[in-house]
Protein backbone atom coordinates (compact mmCIF):
# COMPACT_ATOMS: atom_id res chain seq x y z
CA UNK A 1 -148.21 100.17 -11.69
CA UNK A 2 -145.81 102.73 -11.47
CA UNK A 3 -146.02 103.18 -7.77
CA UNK A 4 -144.98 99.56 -7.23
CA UNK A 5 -142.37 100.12 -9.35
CA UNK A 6 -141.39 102.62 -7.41
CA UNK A 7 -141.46 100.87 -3.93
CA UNK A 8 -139.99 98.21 -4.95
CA UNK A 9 -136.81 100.35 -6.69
CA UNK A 10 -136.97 102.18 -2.77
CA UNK A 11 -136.99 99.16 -0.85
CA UNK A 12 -133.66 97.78 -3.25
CA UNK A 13 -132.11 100.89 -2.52
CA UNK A 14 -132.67 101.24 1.44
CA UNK A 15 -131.69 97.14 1.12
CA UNK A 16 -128.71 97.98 -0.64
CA UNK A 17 -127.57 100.75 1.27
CA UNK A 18 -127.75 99.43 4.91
CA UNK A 19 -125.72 96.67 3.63
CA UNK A 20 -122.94 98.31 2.29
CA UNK A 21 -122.57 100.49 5.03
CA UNK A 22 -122.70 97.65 7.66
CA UNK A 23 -119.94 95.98 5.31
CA UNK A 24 -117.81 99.41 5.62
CA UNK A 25 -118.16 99.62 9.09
CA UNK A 26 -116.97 95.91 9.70
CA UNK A 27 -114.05 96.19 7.05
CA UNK A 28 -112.94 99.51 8.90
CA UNK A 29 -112.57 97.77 12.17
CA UNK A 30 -110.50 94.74 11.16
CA UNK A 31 -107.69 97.20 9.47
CA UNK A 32 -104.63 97.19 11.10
CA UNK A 33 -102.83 101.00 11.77
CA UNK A 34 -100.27 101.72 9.18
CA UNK A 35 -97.64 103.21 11.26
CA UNK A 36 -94.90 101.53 13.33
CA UNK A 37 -95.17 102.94 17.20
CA UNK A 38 -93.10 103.26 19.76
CA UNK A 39 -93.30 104.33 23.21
CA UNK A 40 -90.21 105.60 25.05
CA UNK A 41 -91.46 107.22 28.47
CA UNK A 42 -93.86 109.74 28.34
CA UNK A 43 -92.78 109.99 24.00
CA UNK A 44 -94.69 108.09 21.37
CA UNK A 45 -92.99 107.86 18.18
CA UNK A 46 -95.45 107.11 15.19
CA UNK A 47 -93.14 106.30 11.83
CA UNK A 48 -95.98 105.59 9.18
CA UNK A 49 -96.06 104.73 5.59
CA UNK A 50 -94.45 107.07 3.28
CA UNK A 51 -91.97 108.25 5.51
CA UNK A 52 -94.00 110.89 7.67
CA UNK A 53 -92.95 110.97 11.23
CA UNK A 54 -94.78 111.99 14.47
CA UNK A 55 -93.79 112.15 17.74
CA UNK A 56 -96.27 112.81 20.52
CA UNK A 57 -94.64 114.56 23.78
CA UNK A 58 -94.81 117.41 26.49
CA UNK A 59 -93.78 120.56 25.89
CA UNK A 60 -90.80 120.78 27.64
CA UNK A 61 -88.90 118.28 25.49
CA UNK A 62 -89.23 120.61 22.44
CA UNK A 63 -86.74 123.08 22.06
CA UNK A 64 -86.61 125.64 18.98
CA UNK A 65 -82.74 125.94 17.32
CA UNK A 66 -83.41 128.29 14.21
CA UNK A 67 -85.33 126.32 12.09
CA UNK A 68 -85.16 123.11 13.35
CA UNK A 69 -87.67 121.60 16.33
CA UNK A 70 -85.56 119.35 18.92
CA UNK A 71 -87.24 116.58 20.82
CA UNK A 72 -85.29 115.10 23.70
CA UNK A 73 -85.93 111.57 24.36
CA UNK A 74 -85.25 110.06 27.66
């Protein structure tokens, strides 16, 4: 008795759990990205929600002045 209890409660659970994950997966796919991008050249500017700001770039269009980071754009 208790044993089909038991396989049954499994089974709901395995059930349950494949579903919801194949529900998460399709749901994380169909979300759009929450930042605004641009691309100037060989820069990619990334403003996203919240204010943070990223900019993607080589190296030599960062420059160092005391405290502050410069990024030249072309």
């Amino acid at each position: 008795m208790y044993r089909g209890i038991r396989a049954v409660l499994m089974a709901v659970l395995v059930v349950s759990s494949l579903w919801v994950g194949i529900g998460l997966g399709i749901a994380s796919t169909e979300r759009k990205p929450s930042a605004e991008v641009r691309s100037i050249g060989e820069n990619r500017i990334e403003i996203w929600k919240g204010g943070v700001v990223v900019i993607w770039t080589t190296q030599e269009n960062v420059t160092n002045w005391g405290d502050y980071i410069i990024v030249k754009g072309e």
